[in-house]
Structures are given as structure tokens and as C-alpha cells.
N, C-alpha and C. Protein backbone atom coordinates (compact mmCIF):
# COMPACT_ATOMS: atom_id res chain seq x y z
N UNK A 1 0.82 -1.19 0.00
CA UNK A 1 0.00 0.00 0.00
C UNK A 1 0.87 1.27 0.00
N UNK A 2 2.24 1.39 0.61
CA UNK A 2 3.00 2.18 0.95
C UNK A 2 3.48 2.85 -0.46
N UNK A 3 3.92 1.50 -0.99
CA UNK A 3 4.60 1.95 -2.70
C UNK A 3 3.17 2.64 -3.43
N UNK A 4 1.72 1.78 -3.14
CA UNK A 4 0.77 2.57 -4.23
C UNK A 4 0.97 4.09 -3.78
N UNK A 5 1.04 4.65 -2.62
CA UNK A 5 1.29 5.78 -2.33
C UNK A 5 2.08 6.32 -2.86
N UNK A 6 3.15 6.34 -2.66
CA UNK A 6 4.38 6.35 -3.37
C UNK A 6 4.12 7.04 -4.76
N UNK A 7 3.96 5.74 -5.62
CA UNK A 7 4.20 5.77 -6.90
C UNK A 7 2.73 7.37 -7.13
N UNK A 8 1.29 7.20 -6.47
CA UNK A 8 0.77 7.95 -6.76
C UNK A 8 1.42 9.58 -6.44
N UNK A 9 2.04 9.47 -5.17
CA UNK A 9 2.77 11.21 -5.03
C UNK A 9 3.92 11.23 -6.27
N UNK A 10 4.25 10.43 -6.26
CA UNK A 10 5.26 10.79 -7.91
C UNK A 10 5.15 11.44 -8.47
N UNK A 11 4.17 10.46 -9.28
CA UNK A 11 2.83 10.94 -9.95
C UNK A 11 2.47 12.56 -9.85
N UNK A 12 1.86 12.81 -8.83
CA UNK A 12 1.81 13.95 -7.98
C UNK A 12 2.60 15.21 -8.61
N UNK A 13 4.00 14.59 -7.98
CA UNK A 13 5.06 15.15 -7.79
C UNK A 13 5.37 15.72 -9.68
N UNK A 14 5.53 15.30 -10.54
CA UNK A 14 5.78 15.07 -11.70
C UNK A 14 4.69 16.19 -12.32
N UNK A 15 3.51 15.79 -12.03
CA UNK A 15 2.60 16.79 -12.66
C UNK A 15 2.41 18.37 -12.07
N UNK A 16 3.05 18.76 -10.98
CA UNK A 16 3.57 19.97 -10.53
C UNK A 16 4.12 20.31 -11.30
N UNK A 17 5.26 19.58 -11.92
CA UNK A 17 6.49 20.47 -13.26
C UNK A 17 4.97 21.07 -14.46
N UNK A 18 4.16 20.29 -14.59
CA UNK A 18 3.74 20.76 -16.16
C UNK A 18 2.96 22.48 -14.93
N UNK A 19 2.22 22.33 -13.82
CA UNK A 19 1.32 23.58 -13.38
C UNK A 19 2.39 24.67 -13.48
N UNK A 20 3.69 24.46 -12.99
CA UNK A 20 4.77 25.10 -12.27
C UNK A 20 4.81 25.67 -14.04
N UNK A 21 4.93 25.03 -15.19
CA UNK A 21 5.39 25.46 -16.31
C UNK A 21 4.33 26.63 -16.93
N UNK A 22 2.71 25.93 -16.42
CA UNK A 22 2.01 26.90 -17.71
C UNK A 22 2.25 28.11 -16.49
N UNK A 23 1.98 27.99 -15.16
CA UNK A 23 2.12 29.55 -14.33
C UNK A 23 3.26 29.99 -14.94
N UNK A 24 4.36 29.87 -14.82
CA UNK A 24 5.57 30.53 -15.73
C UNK A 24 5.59 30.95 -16.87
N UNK A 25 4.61 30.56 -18.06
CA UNK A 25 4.62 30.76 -19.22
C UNK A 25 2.99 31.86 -19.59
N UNK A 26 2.27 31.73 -18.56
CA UNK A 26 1.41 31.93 -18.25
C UNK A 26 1.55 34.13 -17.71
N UNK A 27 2.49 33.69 -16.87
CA UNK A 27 2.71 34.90 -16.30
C UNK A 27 3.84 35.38 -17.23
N UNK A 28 5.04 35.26 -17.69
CA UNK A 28 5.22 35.78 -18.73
C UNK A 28 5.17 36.49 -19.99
N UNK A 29 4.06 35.59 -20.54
CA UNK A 29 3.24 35.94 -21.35
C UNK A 29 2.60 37.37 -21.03
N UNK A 30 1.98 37.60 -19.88
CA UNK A 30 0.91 38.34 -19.51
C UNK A 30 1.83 39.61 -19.49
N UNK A 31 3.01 39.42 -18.62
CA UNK A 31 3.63 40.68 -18.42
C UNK A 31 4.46 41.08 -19.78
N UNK A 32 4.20 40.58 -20.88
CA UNK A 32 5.19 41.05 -21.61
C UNK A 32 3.85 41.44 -22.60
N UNK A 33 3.04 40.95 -22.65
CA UNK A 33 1.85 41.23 -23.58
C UNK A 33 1.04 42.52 -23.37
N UNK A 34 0.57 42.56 -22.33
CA UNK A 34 -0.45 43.24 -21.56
C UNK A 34 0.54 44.40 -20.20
N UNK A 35 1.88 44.14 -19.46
CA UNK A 35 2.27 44.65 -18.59
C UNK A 35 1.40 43.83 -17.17
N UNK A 36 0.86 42.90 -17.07
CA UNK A 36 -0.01 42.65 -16.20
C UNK A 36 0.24 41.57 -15.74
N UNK A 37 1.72 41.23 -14.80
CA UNK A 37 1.89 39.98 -14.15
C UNK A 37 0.50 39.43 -13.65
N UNK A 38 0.74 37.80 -13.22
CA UNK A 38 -0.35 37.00 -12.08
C UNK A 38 0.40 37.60 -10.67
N UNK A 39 -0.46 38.12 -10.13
CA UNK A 39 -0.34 38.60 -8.31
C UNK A 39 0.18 37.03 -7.71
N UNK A 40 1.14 36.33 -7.18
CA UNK A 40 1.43 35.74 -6.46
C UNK A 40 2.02 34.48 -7.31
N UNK A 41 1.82 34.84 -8.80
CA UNK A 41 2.79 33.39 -9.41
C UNK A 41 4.06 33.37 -8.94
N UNK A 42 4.76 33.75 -8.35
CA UNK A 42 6.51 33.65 -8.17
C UNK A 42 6.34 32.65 -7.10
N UNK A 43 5.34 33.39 -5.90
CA UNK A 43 4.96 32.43 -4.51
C UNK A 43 4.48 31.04 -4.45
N UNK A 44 3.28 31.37 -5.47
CA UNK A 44 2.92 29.90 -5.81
C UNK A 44 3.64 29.21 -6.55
N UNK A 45 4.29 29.64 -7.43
CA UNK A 45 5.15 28.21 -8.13
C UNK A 45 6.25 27.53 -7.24
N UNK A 46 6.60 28.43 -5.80
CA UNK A 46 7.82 28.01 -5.14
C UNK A 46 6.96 27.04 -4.07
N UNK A 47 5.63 27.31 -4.09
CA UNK A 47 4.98 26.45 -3.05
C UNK A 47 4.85 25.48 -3.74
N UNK A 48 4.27 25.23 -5.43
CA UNK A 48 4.56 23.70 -6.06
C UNK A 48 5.85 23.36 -6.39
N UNK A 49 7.11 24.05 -6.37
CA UNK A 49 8.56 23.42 -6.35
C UNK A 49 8.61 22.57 -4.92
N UNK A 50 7.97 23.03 -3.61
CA UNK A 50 8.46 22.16 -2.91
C UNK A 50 7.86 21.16 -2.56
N UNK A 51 6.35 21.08 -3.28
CA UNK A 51 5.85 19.81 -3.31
C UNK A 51 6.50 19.02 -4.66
N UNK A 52 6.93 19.76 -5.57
CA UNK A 52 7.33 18.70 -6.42
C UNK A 52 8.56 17.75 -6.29
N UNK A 53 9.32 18.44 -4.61
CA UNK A 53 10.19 17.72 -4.51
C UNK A 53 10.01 16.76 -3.30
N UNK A 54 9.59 17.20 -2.35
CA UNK A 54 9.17 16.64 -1.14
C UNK A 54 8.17 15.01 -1.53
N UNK A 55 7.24 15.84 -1.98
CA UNK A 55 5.95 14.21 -2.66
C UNK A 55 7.03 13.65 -3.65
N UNK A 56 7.81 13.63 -4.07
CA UNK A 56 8.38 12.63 -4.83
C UNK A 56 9.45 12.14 -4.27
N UNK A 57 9.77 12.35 -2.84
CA UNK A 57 10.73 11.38 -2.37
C UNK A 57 10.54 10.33 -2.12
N UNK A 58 9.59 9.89 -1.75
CA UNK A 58 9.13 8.41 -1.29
C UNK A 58 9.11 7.20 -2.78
N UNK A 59 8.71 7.64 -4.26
CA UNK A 59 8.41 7.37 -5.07
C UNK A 59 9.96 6.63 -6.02
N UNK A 60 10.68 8.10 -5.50
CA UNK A 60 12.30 7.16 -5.87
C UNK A 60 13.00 6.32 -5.12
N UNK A 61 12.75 6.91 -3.92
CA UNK A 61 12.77 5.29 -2.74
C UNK A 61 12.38 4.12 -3.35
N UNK A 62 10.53 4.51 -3.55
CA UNK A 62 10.44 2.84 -4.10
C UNK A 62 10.82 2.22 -5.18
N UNK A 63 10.94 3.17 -6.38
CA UNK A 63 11.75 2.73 -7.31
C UNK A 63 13.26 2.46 -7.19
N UNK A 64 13.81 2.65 -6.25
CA UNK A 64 15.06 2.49 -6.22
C UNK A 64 16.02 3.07 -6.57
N UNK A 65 15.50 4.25 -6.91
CA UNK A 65 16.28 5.47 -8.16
C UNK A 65 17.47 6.10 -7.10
N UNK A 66 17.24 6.49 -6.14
CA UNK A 66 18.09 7.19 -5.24
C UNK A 66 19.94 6.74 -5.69
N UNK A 67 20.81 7.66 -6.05
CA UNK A 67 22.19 7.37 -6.04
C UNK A 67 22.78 6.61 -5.57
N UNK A 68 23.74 6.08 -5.66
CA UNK A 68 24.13 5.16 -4.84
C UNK A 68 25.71 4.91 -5.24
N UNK A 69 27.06 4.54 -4.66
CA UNK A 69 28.02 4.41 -5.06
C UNK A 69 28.44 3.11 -4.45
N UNK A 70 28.73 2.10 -5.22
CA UNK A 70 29.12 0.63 -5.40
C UNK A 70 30.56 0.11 -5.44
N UNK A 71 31.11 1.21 -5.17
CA UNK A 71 32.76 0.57 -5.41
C UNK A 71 33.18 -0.26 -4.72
N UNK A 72 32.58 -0.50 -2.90
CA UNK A 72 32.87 -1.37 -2.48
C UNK A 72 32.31 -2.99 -2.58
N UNK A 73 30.29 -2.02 -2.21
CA UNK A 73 29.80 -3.15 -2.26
C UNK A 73 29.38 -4.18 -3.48
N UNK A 74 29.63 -3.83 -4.45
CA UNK A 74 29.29 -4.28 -5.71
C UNK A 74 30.10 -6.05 -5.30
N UNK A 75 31.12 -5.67 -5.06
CA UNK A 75 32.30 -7.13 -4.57
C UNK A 75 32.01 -8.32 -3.20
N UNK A 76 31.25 -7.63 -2.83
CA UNK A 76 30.44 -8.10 -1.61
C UNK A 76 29.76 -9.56 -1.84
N UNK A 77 29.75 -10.41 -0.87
CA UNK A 77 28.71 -11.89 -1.30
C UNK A 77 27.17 -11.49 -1.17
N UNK A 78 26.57 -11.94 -1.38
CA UNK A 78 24.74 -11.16 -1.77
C UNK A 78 24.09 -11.67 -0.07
N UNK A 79 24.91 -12.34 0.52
CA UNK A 79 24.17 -12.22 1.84
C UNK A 79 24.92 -11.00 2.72
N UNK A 80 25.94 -10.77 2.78
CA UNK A 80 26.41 -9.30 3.37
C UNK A 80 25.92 -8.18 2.89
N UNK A 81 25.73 -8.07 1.21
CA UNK A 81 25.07 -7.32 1.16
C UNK A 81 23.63 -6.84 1.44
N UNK A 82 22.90 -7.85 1.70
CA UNK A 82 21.52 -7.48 2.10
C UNK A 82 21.48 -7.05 3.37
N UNK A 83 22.40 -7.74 4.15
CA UNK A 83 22.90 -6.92 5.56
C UNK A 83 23.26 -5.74 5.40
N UNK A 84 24.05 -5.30 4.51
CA UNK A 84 24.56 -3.82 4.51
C UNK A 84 23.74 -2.95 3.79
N UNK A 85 22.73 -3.57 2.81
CA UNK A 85 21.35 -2.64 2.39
C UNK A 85 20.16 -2.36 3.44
N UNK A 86 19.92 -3.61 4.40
CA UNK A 86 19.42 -3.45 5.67
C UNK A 86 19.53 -2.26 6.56
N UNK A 87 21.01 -2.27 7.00
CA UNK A 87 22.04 -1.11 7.98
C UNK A 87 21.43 -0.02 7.34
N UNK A 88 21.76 0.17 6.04
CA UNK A 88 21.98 1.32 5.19
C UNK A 88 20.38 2.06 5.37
N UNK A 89 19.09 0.97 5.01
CA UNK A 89 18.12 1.53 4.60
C UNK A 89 17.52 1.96 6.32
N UNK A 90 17.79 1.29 7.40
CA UNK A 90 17.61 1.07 8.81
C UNK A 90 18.33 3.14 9.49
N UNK A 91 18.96 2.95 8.79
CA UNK A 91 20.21 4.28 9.40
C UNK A 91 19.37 5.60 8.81
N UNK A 92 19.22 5.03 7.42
CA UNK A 92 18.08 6.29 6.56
C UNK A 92 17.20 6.44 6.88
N UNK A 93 16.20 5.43 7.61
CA UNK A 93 14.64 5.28 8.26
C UNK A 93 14.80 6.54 9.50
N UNK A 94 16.06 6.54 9.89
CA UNK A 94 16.29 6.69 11.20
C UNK A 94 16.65 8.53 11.20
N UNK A 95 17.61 9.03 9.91
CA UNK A 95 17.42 10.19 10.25
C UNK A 95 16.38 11.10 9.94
N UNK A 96 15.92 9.99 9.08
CA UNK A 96 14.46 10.55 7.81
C UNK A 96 13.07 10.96 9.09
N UNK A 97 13.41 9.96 9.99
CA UNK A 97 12.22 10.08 11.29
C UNK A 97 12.76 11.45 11.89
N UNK A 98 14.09 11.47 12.35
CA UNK A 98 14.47 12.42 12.83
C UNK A 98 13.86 14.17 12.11
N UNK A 99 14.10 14.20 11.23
CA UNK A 99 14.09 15.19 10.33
C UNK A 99 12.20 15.29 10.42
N UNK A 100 11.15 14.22 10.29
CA UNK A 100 9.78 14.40 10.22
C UNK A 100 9.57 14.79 11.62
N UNK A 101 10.16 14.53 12.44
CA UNK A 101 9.81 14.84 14.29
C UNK A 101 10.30 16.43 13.92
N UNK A 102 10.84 17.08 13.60
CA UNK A 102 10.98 18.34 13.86
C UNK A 102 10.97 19.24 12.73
N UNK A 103 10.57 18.51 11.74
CA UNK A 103 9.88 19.53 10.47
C UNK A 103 8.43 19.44 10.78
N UNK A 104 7.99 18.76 11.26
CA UNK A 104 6.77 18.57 12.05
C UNK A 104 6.03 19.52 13.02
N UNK A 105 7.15 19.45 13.73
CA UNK A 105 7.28 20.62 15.14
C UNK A 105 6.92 22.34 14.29
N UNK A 106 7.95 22.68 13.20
CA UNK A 106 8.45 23.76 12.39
C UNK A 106 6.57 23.68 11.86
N UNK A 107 5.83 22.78 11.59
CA UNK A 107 4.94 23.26 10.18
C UNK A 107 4.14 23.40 11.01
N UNK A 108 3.89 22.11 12.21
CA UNK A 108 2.59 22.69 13.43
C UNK A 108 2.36 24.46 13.95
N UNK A 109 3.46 25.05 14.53
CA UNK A 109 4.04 25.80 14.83
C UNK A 109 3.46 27.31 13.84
N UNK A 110 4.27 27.04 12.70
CA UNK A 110 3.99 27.38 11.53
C UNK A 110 2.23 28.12 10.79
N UNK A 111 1.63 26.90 10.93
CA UNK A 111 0.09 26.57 10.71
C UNK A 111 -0.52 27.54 12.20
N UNK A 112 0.01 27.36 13.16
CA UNK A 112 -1.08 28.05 14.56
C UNK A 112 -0.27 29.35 14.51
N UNK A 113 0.29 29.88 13.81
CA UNK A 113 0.77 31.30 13.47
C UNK A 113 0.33 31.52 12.40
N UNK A 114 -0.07 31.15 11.67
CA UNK A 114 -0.34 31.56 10.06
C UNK A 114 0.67 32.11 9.44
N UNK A 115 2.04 31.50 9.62
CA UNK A 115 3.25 32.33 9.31
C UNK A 115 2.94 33.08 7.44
N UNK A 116 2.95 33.86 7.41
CA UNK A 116 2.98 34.49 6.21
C UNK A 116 4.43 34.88 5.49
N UNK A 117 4.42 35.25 4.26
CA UNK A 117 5.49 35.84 3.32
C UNK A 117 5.24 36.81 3.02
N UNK A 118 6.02 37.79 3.37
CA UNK A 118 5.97 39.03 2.54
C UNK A 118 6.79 39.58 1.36
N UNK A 119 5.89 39.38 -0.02
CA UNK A 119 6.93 40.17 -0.94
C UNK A 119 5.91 40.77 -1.87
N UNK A 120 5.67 40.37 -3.20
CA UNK A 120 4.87 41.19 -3.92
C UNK A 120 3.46 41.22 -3.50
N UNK A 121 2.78 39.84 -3.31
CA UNK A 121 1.92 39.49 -1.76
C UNK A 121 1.95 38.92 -0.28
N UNK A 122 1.13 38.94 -0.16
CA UNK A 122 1.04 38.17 1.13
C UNK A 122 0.42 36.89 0.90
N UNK A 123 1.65 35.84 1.21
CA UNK A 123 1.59 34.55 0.79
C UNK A 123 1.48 33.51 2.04
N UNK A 124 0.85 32.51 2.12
CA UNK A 124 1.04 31.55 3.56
C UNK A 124 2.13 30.95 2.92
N UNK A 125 2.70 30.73 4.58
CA UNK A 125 4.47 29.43 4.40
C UNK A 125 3.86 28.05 4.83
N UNK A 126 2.75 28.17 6.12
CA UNK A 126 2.95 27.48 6.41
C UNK A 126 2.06 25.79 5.48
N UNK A 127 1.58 26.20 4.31
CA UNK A 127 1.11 24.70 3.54
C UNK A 127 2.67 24.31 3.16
N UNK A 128 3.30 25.05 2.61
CA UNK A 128 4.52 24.65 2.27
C UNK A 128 5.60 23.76 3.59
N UNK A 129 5.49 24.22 4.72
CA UNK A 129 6.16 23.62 5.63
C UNK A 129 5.03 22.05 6.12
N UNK A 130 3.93 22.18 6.00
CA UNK A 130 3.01 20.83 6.23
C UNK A 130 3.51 19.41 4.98
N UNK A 131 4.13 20.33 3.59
CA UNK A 131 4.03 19.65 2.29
C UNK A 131 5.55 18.95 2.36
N UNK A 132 6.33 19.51 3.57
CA UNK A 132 7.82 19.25 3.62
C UNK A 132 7.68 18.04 4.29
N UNK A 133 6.84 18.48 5.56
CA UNK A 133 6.66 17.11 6.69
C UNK A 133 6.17 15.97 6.39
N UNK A 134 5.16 15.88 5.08
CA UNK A 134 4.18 14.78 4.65
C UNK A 134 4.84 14.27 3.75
N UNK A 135 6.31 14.87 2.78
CA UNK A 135 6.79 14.32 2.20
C UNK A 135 7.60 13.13 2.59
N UNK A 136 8.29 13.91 3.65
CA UNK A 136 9.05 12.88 4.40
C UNK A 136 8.93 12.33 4.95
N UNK A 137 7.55 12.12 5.77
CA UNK A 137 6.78 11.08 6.47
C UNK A 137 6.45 9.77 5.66
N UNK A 138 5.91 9.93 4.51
CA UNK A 138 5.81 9.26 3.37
C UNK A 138 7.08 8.23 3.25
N UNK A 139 8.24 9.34 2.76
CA UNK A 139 9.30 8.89 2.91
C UNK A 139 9.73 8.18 3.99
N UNK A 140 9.78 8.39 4.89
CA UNK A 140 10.15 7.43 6.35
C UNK A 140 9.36 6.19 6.29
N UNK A 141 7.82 5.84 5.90
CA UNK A 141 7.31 4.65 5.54
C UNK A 141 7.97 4.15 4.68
N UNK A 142 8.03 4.57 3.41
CA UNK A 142 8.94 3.77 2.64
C UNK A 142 10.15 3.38 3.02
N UNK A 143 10.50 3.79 3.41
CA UNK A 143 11.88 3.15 3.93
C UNK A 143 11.81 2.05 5.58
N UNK A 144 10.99 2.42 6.33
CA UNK A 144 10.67 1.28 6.80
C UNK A 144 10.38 0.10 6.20
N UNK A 145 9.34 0.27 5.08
CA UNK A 145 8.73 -0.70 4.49
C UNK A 145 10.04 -1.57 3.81
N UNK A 146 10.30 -0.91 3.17
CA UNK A 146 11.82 -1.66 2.31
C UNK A 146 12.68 -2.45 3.71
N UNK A 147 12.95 -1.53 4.88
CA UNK A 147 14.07 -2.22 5.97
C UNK A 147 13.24 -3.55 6.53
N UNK A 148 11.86 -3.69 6.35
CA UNK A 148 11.43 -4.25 7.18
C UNK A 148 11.33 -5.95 5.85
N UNK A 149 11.21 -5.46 4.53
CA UNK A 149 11.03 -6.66 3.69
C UNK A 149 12.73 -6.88 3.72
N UNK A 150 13.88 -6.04 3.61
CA UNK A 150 14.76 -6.46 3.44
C UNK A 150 15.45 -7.53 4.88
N UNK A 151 15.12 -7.33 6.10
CA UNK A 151 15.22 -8.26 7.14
C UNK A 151 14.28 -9.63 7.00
N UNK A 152 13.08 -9.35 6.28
CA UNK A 152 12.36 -10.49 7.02
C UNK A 152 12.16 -11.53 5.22
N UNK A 153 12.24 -10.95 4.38
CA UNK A 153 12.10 -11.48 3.01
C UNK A 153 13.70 -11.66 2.35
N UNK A 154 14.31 -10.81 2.93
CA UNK A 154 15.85 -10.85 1.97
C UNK A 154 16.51 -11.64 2.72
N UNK A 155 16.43 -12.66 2.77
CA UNK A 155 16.89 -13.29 3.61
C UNK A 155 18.47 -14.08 3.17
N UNK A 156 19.77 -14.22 3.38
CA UNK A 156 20.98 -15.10 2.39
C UNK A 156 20.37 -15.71 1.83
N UNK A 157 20.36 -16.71 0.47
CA UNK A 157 19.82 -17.70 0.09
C UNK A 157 20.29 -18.55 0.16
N UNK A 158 20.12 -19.90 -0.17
CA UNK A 158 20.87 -20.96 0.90
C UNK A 158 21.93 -21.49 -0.15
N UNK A 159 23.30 -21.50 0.59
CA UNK A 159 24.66 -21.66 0.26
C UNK A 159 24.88 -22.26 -1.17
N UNK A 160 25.85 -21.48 -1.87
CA UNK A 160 25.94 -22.44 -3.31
C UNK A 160 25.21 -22.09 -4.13
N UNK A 161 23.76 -21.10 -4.20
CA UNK A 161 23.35 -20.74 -4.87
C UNK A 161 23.78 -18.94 -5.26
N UNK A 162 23.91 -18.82 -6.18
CA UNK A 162 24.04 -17.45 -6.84
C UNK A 162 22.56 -16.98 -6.67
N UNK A 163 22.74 -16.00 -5.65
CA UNK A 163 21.56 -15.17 -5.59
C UNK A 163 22.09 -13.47 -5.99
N UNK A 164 21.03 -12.72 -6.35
CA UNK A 164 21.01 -11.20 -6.80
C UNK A 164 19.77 -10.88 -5.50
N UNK A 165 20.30 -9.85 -5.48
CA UNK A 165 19.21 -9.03 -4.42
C UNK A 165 18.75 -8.15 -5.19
N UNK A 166 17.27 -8.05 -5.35
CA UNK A 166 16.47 -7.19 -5.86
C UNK A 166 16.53 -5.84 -5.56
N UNK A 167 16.47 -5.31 -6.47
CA UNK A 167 16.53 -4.08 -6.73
C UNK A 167 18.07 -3.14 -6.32
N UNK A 168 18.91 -3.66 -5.77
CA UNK A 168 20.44 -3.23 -5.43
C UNK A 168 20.77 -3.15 -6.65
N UNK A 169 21.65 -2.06 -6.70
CA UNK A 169 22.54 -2.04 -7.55
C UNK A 169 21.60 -1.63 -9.06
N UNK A 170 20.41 -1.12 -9.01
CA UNK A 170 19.75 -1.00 -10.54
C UNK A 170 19.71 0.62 -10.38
């Protein structure tokens, strides 16, 4: 259920670039045509930049897309490595929680102030700080979800056989 999530904030996440594009092309247009910017496109497109990045973290999690550098473990036997994708994904669960406990704190906070922006309008911050916390909350499931199949499903496979661990290394 975690990944359908996932894959749907992607999703999500992805179709922000096309809104983020026509407001840009949108307001452009206007001010170069007419002299008559959109009142608050600069604000709002920075409030869908950070959902377009936040909702799509969980999505490359589950795809597996996230960077990764292999020089060591690539050489590794496929049961250490699922141990050390374990550690790895266990350590990430861990600051990813860290980071939702107090971006959390920041958007609650945030929201019972009505923190505002001041520039060409008056813009709210605080959906944008709620859109940071839910990203990465998201994110922190997924990555449980993965630590928790990689302990209890990834298991060594039994001796002598050439096993690949899914999704490592793609």
C-alpha cells in the first residue's frame, strides 16, 4: 500500500512540473503582452517546487532510483550485502524520522501562526512547511517498508546458490 502511495505522489510530484510550467509561461506571457503579471505566481510556483520535490521522495525510494556508489559493495557476497542494504536503509529510516519529528514541530508551529510571506503578496508558508513534513513522512514509511522486507524477506539464500538481491545495484 506504501509503494501505491508512493508511486501515486510521484505521480503527484511530476505533474507539478507541467502547473509550475504553464504559471511561468502563463505569467510571462501576460507581463510582456499586456504589462499585467499574475499577483502571487513567483509564490505559488515556489509552493509547487516544494511539493514537487518533497511528494516525490518516497516514489524514488520505491523505485530504487536514489544514487548510490558501489565501489565497495558491488564485490560483496549477496548475503552481506543485504545486511549492509538493511544497515543502510535502517540508518536512513532513522534520520528521515528524525528530520519528520521536527519539520513537524516547524509546520505545526507554523500553521497556529499563520506564518505568512511578505513580498509582492502576502503569501502563507505554512502549507509549504506541512508539504515538507508529509513528504518525508511518506518517505520514512517507505523506507521502513523496504528495511522491514529487506530483514524479514531478503533473507541469504541458501549456500551455493548465486543469488542477486532485488533491486540493489539497478
Amino acid at each position: 500500500m506504501i509503494e501505491k502511495i508512493s508511486d501515486f505522489l510521484g505521480g503527484l510530484s511530476g505533474f507539478t512540473t507541467l502547473v509550475i510550467t504553464v504559471i511561468v509561461i502563463l505569467d510571462i506571457a501576460l507581463r510582456t503582452l499586456l504589462n499585467a503579471p499574475i499577483p502571487g505566481a513567483t509564490e505559488f510556483s515556489t509552493l509547487l517546487l516544494v511539493a514537487l520535490v518533497y511528494l516525490g521522495l518516497a516514489s524514488v525510494q520505491a523505485g530504487k532510483a536514489n544514487f548510490s556508489v558501489e565501489i565497495i559493495v558491488v564485490h560483496l557476497p549477496p548475503s552481506v550485502r543485504r545486511v549492509q542494504e538493511a544497515l543502510v536503509t535502517l540508518l536512513s529510516a532513522a534520520a528521515i524520522g528524525l528530520l519528520v519529528w521536527f519539520t513537524g514541530k516547524e509546520a505545526w508551529t507554523s500553521t497556529m501562526r499563520g506564518e505568512m510571506t511578505f513580498g509582492a503578496i502576502i503569501f502563507p508558508v505554512w502549507p509549504s512547511r506541512i508539504i515538507v513534513t508529509f513528504g518525508l513522512a511518506i518517505l520514512w514509511l517507505q523506507l521502513v517498508c523496504d528495511a522491514l522486507r529487506l530483514i524479514f524477506h531478503g533473507l541469504p539464500a541458501p549456500a551455493g546458490e548465486d543469488a542477486e538481491i532485488k533491486g540493489v545495484g539497478q
